[in-house]
Protein backbone atom coordinates (compact mmCIF):
# COMPACT_ATOMS: atom_id res chain seq x y z
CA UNK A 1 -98.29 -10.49 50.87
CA UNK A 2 -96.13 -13.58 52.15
CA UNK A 3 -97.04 -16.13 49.15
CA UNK A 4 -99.46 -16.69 46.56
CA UNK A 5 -101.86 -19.46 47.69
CA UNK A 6 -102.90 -20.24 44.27
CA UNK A 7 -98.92 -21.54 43.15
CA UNK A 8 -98.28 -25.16 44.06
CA UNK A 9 -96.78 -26.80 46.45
CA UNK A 10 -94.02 -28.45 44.35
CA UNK A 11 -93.20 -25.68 42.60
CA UNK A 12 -92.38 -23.62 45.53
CA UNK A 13 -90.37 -26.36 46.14
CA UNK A 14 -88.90 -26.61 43.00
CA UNK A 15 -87.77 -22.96 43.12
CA UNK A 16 -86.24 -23.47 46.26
CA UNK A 17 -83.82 -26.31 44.85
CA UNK A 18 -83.71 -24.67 41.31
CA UNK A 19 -80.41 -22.64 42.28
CA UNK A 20 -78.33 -25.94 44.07
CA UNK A 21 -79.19 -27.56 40.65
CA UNK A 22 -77.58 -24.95 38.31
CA UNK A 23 -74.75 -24.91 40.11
CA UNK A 24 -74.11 -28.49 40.03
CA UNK A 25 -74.57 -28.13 36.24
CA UNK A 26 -71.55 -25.89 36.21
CA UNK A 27 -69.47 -27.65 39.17
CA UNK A 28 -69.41 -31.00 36.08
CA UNK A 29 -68.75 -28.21 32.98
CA UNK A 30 -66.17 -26.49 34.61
CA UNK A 31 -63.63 -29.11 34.20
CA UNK A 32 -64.43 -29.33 30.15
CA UNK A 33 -63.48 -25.53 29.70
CA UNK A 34 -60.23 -25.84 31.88
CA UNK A 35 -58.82 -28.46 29.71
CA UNK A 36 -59.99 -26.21 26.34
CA UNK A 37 -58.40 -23.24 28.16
CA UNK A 38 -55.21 -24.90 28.91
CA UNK A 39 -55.32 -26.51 25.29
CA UNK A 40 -55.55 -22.62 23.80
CA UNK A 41 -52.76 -21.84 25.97
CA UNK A 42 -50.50 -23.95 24.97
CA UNK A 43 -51.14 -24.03 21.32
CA UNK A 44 -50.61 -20.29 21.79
CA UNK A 45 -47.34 -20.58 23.56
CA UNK A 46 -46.22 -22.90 20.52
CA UNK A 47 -47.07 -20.41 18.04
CA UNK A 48 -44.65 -18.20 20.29
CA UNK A 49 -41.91 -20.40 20.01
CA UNK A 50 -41.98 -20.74 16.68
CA UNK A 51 -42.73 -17.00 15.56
CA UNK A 52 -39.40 -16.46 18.17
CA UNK A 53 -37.35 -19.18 16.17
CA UNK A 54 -38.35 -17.86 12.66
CA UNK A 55 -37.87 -14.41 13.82
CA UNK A 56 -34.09 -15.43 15.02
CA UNK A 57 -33.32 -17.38 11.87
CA UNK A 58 -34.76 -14.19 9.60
CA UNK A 59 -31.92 -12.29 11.50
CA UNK A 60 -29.10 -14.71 11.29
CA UNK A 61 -30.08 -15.18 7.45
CA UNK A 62 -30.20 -11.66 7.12
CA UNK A 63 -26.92 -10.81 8.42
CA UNK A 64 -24.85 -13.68 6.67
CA UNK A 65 -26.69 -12.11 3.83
CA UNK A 66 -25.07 -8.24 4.82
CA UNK A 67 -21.75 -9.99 5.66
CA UNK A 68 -21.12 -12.44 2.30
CA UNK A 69 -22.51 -9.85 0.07
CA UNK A 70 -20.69 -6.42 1.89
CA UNK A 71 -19.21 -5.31 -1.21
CA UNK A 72 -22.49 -5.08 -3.39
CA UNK A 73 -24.66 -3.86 -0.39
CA UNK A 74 -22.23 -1.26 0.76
CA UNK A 75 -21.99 0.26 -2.77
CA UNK A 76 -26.05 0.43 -2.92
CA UNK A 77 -26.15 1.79 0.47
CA UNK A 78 -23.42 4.51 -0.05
CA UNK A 79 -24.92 5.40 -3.09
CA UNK A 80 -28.27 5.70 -1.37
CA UNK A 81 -26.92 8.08 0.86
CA UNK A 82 -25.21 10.28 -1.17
CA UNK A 83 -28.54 10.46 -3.54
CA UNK A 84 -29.84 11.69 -0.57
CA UNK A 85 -27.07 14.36 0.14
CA UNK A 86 -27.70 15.79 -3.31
CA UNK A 87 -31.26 15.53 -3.65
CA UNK A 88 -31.05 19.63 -2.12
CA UNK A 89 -28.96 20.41 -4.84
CA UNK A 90 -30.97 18.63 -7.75
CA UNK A 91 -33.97 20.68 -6.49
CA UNK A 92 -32.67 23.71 -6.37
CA UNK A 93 -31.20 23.41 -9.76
CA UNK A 94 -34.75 22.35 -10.60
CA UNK A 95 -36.19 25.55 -9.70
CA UNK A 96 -34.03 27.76 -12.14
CA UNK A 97 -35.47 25.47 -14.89
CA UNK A 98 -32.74 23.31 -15.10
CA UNK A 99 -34.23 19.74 -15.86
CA UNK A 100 -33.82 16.66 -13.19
CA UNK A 101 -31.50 14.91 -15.67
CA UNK A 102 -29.29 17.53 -16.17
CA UNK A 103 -29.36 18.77 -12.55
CA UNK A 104 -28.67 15.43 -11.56
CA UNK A 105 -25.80 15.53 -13.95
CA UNK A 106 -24.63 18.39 -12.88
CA UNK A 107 -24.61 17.08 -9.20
CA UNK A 108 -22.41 13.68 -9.75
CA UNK A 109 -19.85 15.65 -11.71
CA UNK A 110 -19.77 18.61 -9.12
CA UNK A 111 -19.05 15.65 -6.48
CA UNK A 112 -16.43 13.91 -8.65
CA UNK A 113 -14.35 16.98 -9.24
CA UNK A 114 -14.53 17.85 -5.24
CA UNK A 115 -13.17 14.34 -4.57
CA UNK A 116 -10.31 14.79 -7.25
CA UNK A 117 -9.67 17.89 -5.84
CA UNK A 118 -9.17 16.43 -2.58
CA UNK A 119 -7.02 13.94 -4.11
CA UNK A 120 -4.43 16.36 -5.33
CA UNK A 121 -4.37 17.70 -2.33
CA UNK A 122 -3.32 15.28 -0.39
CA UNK A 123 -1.22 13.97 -3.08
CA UNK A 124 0.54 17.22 -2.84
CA UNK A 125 1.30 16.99 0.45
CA UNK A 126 2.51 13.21 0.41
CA UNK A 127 5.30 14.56 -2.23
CA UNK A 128 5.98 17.60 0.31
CA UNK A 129 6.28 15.01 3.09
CA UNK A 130 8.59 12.96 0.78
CA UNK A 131 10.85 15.87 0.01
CA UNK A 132 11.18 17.15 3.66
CA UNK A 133 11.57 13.62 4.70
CA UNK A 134 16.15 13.72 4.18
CA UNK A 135 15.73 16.93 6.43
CA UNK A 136 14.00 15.09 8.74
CA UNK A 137 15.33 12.14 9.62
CA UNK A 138 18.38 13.48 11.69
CA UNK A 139 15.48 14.62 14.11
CA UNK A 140 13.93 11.37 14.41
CA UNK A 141 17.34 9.10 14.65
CA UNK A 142 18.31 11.73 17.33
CA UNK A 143 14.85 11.16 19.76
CA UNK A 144 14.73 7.05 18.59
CA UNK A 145 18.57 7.05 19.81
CA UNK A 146 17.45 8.06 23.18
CA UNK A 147 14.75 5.05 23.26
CA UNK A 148 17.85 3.22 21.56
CA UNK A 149 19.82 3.71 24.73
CA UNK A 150 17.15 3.69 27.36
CA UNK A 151 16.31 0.21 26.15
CA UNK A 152 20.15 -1.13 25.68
CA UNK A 153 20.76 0.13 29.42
CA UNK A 154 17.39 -2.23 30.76
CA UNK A 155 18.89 -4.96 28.50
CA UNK A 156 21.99 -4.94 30.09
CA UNK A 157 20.38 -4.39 33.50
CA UNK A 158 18.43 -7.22 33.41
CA UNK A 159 20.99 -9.63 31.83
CA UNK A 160 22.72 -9.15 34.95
CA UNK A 161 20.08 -10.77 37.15
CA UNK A 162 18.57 -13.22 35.26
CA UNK A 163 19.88 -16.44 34.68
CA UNK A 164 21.65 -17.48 31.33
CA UNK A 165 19.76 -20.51 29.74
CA UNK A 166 21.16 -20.00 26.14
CA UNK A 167 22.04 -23.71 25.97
CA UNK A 168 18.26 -24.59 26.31
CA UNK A 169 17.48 -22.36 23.84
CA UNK A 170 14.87 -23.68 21.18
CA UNK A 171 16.11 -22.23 17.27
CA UNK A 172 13.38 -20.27 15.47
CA UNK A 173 13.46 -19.63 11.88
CA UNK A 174 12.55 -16.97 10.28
CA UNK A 175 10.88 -16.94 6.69
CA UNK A 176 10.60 -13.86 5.00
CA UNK A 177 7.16 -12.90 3.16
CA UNK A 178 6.66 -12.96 -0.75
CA UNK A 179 6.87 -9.21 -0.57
CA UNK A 180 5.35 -7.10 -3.67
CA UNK A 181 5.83 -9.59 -6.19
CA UNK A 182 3.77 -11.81 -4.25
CA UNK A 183 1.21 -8.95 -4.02
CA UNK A 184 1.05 -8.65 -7.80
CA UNK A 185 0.50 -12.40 -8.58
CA UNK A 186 -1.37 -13.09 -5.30
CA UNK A 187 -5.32 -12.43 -5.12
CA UNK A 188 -4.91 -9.06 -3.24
CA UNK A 189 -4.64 -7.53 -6.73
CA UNK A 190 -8.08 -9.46 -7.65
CA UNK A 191 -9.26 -7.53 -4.51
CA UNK A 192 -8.34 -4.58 -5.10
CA UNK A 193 -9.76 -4.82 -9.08
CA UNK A 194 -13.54 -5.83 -7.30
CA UNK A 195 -13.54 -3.01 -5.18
CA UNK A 196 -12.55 -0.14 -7.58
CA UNK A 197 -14.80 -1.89 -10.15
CA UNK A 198 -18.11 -1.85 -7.85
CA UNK A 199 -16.87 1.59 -6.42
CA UNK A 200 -16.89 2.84 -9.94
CA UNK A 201 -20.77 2.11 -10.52
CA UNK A 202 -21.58 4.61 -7.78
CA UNK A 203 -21.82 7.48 -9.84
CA UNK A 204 -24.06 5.89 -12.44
CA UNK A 205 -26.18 4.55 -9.22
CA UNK A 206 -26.53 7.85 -7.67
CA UNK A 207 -27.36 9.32 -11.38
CA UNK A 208 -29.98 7.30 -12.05
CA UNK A 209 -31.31 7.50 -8.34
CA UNK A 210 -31.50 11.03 -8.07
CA UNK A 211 -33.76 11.07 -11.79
CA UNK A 212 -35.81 7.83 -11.19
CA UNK A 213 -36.50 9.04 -7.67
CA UNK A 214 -40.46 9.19 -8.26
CA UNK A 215 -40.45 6.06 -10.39
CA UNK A 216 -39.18 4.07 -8.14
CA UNK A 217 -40.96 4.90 -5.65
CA UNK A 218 -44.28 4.77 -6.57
CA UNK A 219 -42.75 0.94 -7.90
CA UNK A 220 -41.91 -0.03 -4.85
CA UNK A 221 -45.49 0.57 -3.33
CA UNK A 222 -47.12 -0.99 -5.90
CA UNK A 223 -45.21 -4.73 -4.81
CA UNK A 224 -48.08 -4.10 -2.01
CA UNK A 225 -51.23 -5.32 -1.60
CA UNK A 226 -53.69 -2.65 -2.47
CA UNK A 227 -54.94 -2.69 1.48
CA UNK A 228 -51.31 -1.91 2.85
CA UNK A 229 -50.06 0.55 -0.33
CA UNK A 230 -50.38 3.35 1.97
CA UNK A 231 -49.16 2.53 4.74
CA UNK A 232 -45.94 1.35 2.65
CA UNK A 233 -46.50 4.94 0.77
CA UNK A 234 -45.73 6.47 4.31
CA UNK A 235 -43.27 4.15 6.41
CA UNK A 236 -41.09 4.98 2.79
CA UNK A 237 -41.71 8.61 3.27
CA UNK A 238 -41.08 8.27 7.31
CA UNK A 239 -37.11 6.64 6.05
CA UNK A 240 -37.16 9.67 3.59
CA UNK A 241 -37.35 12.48 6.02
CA UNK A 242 -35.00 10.26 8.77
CA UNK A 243 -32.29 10.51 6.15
CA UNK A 244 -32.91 13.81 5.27
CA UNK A 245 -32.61 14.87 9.15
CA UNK A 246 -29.43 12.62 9.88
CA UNK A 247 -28.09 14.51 7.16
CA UNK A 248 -29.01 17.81 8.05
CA UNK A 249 -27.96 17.00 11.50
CA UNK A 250 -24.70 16.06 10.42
CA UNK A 251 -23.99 18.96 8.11
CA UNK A 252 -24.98 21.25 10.99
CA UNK A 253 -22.30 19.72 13.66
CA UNK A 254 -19.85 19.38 10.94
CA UNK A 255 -19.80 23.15 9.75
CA UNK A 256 -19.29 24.32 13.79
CA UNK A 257 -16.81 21.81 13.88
CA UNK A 258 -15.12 23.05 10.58
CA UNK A 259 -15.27 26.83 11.78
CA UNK A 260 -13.90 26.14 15.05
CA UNK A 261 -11.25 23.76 14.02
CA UNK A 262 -10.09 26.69 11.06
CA UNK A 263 -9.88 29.12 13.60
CA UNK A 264 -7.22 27.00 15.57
CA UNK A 265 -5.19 26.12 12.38
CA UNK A 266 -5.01 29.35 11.48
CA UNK A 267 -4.20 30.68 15.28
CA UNK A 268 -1.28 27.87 14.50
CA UNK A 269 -0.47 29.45 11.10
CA UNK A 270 -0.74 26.15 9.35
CA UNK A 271 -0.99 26.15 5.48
CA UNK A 272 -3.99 25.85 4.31
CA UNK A 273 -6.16 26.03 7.01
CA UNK A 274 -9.03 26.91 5.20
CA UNK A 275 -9.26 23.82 3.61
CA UNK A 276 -7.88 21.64 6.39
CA UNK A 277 -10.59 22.91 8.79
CA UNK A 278 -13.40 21.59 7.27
CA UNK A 279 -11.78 17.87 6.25
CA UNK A 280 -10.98 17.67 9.74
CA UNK A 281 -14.48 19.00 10.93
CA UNK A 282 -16.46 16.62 8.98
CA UNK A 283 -13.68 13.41 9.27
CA UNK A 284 -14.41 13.50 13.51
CA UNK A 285 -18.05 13.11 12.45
CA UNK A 286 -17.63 9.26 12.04
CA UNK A 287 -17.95 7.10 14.97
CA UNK A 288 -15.05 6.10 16.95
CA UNK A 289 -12.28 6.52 13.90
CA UNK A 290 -13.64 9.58 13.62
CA UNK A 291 -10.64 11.07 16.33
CA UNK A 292 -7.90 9.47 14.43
CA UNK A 293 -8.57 10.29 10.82
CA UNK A 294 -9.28 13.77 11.92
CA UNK A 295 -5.87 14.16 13.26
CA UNK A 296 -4.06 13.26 10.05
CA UNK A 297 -4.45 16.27 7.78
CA UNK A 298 -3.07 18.83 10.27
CA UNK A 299 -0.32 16.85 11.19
CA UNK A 300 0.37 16.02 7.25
CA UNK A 301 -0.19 19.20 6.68
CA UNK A 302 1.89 20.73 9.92
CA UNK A 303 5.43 19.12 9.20
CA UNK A 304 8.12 21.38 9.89
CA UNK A 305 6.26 24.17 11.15
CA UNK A 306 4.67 22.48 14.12
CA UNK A 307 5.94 21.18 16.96
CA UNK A 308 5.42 19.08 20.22
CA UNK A 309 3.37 22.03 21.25
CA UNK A 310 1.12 22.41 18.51
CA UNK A 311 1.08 18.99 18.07
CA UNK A 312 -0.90 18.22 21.43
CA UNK A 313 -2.68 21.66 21.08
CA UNK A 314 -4.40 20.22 17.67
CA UNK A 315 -4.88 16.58 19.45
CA UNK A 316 -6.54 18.14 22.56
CA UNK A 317 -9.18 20.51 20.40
CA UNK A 318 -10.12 17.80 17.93
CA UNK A 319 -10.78 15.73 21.00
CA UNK A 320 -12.48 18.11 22.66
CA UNK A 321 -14.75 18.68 19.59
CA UNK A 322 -15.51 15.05 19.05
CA UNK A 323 -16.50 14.42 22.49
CA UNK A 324 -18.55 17.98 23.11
CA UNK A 325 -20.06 16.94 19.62
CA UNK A 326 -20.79 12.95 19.93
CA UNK A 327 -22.25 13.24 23.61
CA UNK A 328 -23.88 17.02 23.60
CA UNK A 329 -24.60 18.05 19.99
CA UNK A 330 -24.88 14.78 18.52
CA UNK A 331 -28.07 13.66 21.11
CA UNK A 332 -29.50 17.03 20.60
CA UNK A 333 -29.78 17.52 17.26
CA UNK A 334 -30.13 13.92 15.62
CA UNK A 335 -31.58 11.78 18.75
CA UNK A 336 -34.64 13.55 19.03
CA UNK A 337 -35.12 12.68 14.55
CA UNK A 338 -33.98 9.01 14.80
CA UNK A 339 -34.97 7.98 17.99
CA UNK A 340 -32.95 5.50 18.79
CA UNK A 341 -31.38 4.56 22.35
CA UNK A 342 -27.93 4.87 22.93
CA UNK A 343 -27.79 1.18 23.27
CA UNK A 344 -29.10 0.44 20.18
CA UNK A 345 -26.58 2.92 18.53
CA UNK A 346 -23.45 1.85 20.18
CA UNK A 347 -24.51 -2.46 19.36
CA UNK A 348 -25.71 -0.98 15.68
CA UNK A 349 -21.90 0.40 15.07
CA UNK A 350 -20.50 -2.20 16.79
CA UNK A 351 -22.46 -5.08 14.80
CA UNK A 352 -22.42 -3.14 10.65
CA UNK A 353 -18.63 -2.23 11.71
CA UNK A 354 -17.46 -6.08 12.16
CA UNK A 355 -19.79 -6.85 8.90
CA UNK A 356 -19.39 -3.74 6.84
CA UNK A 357 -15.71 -2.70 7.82
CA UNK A 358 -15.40 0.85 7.92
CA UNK A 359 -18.13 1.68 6.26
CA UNK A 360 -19.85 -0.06 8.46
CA UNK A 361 -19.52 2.66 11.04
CA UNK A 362 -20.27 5.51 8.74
CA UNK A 363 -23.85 3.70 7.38
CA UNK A 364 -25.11 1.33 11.08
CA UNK A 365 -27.21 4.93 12.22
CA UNK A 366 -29.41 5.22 9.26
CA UNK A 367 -29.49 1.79 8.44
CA UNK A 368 -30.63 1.23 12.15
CA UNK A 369 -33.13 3.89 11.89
CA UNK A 370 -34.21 2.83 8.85
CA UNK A 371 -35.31 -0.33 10.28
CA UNK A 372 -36.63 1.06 13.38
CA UNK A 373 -39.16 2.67 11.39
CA UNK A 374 -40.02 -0.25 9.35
CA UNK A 375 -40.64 -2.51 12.35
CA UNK A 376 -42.43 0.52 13.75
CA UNK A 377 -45.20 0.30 10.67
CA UNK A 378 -45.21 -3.72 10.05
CA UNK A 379 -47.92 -5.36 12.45
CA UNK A 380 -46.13 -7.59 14.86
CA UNK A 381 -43.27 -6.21 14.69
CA UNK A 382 -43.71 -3.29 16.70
CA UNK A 383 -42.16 -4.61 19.77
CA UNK A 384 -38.85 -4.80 18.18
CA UNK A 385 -39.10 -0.83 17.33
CA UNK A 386 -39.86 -0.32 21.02
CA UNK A 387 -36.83 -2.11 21.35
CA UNK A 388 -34.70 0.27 19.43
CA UNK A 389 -36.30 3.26 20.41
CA UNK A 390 -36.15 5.59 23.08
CA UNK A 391 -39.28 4.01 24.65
CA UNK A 392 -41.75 6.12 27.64
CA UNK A 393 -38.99 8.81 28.43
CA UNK A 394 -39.35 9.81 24.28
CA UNK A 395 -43.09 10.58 24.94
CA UNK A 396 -43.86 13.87 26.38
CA UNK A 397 -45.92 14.06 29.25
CA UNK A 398 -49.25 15.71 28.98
CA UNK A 399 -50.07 18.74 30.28
C-alpha cells in the first residue's frame, strides 16, 4: 500500500518537514559546542605548559641539588653500589650459617684490606720509581736535548726572518705562587679534610646497608599510599636486579679483560703481571678515563725493563680491549639489562661527569638506569622512559 488514508493530512505534512527542522536545531547548537570545544582545548594546552615548566624546573632543581651537594651524594651513591657488589658475598656467607651482621662484617673488612693491599703496592713501586729515577735521568736529558736543539735551531731560523720589535715590547711580570706553605694555610687543606672525612663513613654506610637491607626496604614502601605500595614494592625490585646485572656485566668484561691483558704482561715479562693484569682489566672499564688510568700500572710497573717497543705494544692492546669491549661486549652484555640508548648514555656521562667529577663517570649508567625505570613505573612520566630507552627496535617482533 502507497499511504494510510486514515493519517491526516497535516501530519503527513508534518513528517515531511520534520527532518529540515532538526537540522536547523543543530545548524544554531553547533556554534555553542565549538566555542566549549575550543575552550577544553585550550585549558588543556595550558595545563601542558605548565606540567612542561614544572617538569623543567624539577630538573634544574634537581641537578643544582646533585651539583652543590656532590660530596654527600657521591658518598651515598658509592656506598650504594658497593653494598650491592657485596650483597653475593654476604649471602653466601649466609648460607654456611654465618649471620648477616657478621657476614656483612666480614665483607667491609675483606674490602678494606684489598684496598690497603693495593696501596702498598703501588706505594712500592713509587719508591722503586724514586730509586731508579738518578739512573734514569741521563736517558731522558739525552732524548729532551734533541727537542732542546731541534727547537733552538727553529728559534734561530725564524729570528732571521722576522722582524725585531724588541723596543715595542710590553714588560710582563711574573709573580710566583704561594707554593706549599700556601697549600697548608690555604683552604685546599680544609678540602682535602671534607673529603677523607665523608670518604671515611663509607664503610659504616655499606655495613649498615648490607644488614638493614630488608628494613629499609620494606620502609621505604611503606612512605606509599597503600594503593601504589606495590607497584613501589616492584619498580624498587626492577633498580635491584638493574644493579645487580650492571654489575655482573661488568665483572664479566672485566675478568676477559684481566686474563687477556695478564697474558700480554707476562709475554712482556713484566713483574707482577698477575696482579697488574687485573687492575688494568677492570681500570679500562670506566668510561672515557678508563684508557688512560689503565695504562699507568704497566708502565709504573715496566720501568727499566720496557722499552719504546713494549711501550706501544701495551698502549695498542689496552686500546684495543677498551674499544672491542665499550662498543662490542659492553652493548651485548649490559644494553640488553639497562636499556638505555646510546644517546642517553653518552649525555648521562657527559652531564654526572661535569657535576660529579670523576665519579661522575663511574656512577651516570646506573644512576641513569635507575631513573629510567622509575619514570618507566610513575604515571605520566612514562614518556620520559621512552625517552631514555631503546624505544620500538628494543621490542621483539612477533612471530
Amino acid at each position: 500500500m502507497s499511504s494510510n488514508p486514515l493519517r491526516p493530512e497535516h501530519s503527513r505534512h508534518q513528517d515531511r518537514q520534520g527532518p529540515t527542522q532538526v537540522e536547523n536545531h543543530g545548524a544554531e547548537a553547533n556554534p555553542e559546542l565549538l566555542d566549549l570545544e575550543e575552550g577544553v582545548q585550550e585549558v588543556h594546552q595550558e595545563l601542558r605548559k605548565a606540567t612542561t615548566t614544572q617538569v623543567t624546573l624539577t630538573i634544574l632543581v634537581v641537578l643544582a641539588i646533585c651539583y652543590f651537594a656532590k660530596l654527600v651524594l657521591v658518598t651515598i651513591c658509592t656506598s650504594i653500589l658497593i653494598a650491592f657488589i657485596l650483597e653475593p658475598l654476604v649471602r653466601l656467607l649466609g648460607k654456611i650459617r654465618i649471620s648477616r651482621p657478621v657476614g656483612s662484617g666480614i665483607a667491609v673488612l675483606l674490602v678494606l684490606v684489598l684496598l690497603y693491599g693495593l696501596s702498598y703496592f703501588f706505594y712500592q713501586r713509587a719508591v722503586d720509581f724514586a730509586h731508579q729515577l738518578p739512573r734514569m735521568s741521563g736517558e731522558i736529558k739525552k732524548v729532551v736535548g734533541k727537542y732542546q736543539k731541534s727547537a733552538e735551531q727553529i728559534r734561530q731560523s725564524t729570528q732571521g726572518v722576522m722582524p725585531n720589535n724588541d723596543k715595542n715590547a710590553v714588560p710582563v711580570k711574573v709573580q710566583q705562587s704561594g707554593g706549599f706553605g700556601n697549600f697548608i694555610g690555604g683552604s685546599d687543606i680544609a678540602n682535602i679534610g671534607e673529603v677523607l672525612l665523608t670518604v671515611a663513613f663509607i664503610p659504616f654506610i655499606v655495613y649498615f646497608m648490607l644488614t638493614w637491607q630488608e628494613h629499609a626496604r620494606r620502609s621505604m614502601v611503606r612512605l606509599f599510599p597503600t594503593e601504589d605500595r606495590l607497584k613501589a614494592y616492584q619498580t624498587l625490585g626492577k633498580i635491584s636486579e638493574m644493579m645487580k646485572g650492571f654489575i655482573v656485566g661488568n665483572f664479566a668484561i672485566g675478568v676477559l679483560m684481566s686474563i687477556v691483558s695478564a697474558i700480554v704482561f707476562a709475554a712482556l715479562h713484566l713483574p707482577y703481571f698477575y696482579f697488574l693484569g687485573p687492575i688494568s682489566g677492570f681500570l679500562s672499564l670506566i668510561p672515557y678515563l678508563g684508557i688512560i688510568l689503565a695504562l699507568l700500572p704497566p708502565i709504573a710497573s715496566g720501568l727499566g725493563v720496557l722499552h719504546g717497543s713494549g711501550i706501544l705494544i701495551i698502549a695498542a692492546v689496552i686500546l684495543g680491549l677498551h674499544i672491542f669491549s665499550m662498543n662490542v661486549l659492553y652493548p651485548k652484555v649490559i644494553g640488553g639489562r639497562l636499556e638505555l640508548n646510546p644517546l642517553a648514555v653518552t649525555l648521562a656521562l657527559l652531564i654526572w661527569g661535569w657535576i660529579w667529577g670523576a665519579m661522575g663517570l663511574i656512577l651516570a649508567v646506573p644512576v641513569v638506569g635507575a631513573i629510567k625505570i622509575v619514570c618507566d613505573n610513575v604515571e605520566g612520566l612514562e614518556p620520559f622512559g621512552q625517552l631514555l630507552g631503546e624505544g620500538p627496535q628494543s621490542t621483539k617482533s612477533p612471530k
